[in-house]
N, C-alpha and C. Protein backbone atom coordinates (compact mmCIF):
# COMPACT_ATOMS: atom_id res chain seq x y z
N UNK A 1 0.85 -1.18 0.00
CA UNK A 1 0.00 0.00 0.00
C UNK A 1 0.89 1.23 0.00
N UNK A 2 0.78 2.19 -0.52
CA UNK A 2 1.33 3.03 -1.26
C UNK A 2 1.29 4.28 -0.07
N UNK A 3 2.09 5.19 0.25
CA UNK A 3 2.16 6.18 1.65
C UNK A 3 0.66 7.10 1.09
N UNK A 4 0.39 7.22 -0.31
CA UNK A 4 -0.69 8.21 -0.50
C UNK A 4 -2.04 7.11 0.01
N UNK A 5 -2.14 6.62 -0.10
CA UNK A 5 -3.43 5.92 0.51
C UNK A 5 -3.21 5.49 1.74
N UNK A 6 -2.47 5.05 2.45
CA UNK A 6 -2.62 5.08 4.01
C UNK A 6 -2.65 6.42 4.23
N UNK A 7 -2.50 7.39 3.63
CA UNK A 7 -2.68 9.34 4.13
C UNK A 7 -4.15 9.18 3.75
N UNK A 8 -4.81 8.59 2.92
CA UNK A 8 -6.02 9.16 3.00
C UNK A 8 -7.38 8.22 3.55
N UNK A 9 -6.49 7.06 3.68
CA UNK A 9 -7.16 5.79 4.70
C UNK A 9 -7.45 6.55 6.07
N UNK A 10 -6.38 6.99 7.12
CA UNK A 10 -6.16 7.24 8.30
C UNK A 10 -7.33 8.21 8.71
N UNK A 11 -7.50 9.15 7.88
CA UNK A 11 -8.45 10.22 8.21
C UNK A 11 -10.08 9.69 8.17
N UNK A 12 -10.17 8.83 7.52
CA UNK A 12 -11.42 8.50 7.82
C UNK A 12 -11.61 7.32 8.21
N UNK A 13 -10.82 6.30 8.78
CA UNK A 13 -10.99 5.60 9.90
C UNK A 13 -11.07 6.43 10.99
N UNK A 14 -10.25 7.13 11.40
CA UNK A 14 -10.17 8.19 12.22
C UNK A 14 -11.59 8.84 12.48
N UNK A 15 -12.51 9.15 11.53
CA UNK A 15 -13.75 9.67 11.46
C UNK A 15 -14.66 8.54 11.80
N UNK A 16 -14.83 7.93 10.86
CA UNK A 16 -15.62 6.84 11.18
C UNK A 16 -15.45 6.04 13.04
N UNK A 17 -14.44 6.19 13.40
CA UNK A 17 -14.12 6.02 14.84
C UNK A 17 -15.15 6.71 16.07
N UNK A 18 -14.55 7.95 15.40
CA UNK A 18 -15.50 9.02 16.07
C UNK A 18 -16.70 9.36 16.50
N UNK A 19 -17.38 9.23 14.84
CA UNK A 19 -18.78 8.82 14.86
C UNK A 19 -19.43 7.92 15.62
N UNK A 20 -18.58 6.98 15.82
CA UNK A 20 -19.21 5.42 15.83
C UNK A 20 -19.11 5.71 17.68
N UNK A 21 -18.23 6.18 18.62
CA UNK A 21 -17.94 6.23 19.74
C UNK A 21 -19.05 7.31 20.03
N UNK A 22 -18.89 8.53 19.62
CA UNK A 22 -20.15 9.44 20.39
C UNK A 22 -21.45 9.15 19.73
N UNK A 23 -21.57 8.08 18.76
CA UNK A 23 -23.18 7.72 18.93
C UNK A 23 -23.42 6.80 19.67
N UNK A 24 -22.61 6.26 19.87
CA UNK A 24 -23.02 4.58 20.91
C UNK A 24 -23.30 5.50 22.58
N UNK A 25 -22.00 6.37 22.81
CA UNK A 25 -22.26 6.82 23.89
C UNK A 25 -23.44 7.69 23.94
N UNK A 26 -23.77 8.36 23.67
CA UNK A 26 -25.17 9.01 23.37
C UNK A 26 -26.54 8.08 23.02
N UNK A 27 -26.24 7.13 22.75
CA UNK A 27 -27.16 5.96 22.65
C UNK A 27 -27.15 5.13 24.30
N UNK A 28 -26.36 5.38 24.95
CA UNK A 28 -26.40 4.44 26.02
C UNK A 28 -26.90 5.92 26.98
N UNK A 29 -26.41 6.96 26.78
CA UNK A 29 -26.78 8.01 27.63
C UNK A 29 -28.61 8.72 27.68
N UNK A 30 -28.84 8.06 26.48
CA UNK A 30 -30.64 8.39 26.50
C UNK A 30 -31.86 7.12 27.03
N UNK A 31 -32.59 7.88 27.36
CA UNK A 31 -33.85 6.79 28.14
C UNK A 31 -34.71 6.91 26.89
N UNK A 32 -34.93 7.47 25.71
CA UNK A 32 -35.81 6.86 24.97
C UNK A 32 -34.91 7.26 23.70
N UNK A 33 -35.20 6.38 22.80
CA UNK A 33 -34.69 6.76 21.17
C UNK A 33 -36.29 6.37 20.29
N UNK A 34 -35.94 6.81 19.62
CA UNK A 34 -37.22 6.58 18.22
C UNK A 34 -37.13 5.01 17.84
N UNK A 35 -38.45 4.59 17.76
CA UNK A 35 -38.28 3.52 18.00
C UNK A 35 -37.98 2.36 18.89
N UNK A 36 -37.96 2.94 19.78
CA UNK A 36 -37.93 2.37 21.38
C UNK A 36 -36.94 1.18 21.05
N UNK A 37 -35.55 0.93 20.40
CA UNK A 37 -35.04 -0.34 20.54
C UNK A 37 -33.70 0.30 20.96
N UNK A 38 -33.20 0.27 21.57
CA UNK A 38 -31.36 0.58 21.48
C UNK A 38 -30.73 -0.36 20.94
N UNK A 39 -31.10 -1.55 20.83
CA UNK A 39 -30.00 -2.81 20.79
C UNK A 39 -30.24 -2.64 18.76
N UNK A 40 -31.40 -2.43 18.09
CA UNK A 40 -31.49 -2.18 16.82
C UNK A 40 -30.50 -0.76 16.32
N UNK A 41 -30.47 0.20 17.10
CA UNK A 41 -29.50 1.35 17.20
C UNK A 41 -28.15 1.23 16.78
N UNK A 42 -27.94 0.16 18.12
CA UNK A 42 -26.69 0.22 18.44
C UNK A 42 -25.92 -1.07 17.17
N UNK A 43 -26.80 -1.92 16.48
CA UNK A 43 -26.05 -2.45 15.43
C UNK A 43 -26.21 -1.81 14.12
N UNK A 44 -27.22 -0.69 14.08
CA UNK A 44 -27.14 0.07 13.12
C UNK A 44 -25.84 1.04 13.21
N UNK A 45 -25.57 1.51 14.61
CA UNK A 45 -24.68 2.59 14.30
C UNK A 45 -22.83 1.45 14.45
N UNK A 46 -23.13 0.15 14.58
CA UNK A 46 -21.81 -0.78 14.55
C UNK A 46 -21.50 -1.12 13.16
N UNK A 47 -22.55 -1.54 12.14
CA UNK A 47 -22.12 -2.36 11.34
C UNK A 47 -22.54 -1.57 9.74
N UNK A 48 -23.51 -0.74 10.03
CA UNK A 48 -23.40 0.76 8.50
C UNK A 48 -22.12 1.54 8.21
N UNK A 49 -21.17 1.15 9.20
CA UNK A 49 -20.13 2.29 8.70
C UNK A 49 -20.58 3.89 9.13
N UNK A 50 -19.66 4.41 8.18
CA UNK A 50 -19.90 6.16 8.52
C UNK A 50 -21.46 6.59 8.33
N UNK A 51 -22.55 6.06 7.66
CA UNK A 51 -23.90 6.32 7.15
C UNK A 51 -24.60 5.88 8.98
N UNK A 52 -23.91 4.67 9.44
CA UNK A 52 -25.09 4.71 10.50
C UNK A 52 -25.19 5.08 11.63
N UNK A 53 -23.78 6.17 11.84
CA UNK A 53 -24.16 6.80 13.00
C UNK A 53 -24.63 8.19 12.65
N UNK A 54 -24.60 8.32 11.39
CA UNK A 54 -25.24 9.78 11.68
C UNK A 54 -26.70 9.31 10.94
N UNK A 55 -26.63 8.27 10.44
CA UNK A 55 -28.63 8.33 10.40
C UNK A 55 -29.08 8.11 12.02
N UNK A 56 -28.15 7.66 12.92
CA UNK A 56 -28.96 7.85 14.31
C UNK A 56 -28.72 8.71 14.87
N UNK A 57 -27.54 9.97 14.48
CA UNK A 57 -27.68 11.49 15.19
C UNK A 57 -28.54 12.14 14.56
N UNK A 58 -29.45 12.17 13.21
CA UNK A 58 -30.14 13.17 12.65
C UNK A 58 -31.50 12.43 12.68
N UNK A 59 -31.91 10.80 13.07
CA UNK A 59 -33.39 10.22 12.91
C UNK A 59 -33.40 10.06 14.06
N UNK A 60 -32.59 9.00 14.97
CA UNK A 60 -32.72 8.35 15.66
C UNK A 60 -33.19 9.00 17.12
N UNK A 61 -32.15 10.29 18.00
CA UNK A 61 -32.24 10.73 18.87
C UNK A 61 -34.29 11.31 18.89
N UNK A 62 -34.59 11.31 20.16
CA UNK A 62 -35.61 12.08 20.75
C UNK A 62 -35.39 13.39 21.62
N UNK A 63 -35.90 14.37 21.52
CA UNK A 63 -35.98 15.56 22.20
C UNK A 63 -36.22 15.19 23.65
N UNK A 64 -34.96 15.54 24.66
CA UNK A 64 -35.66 15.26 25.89
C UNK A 64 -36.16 16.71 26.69
């Protein structure tokens, strides 16, 4: 693998990391989500990649 693609690998593992850590935590930190399931959440925001934690920061969360 070539130094230009691990430069542009890193940054979005790096992201995708991110995502994936403050939605889970924000998923464990709320008493209700849409859809009343966390455990459906929480493999949506594990196994979509970069798409499924922010379809559960912009659908998923409820107004507390």
């Amino acid at each position: 693998m070539s130094p230009t693609m691990i430069a542009l690998i890193i940054p979005l593992v790096l992201i995708q990391l991110g995502l994936m850590i403050f939605a889970l935590v924000d998923l464990v930190k709320r008493e209700k989500v849409k859809g009343g399931n966390k455990v459906v959440w929480a493999l949506v925001i594990v196994f979509i990649n970069i798409i499924g934690p922010i379809v559960y920061l912009i659908f998923g969360r409820e107004d507390e």
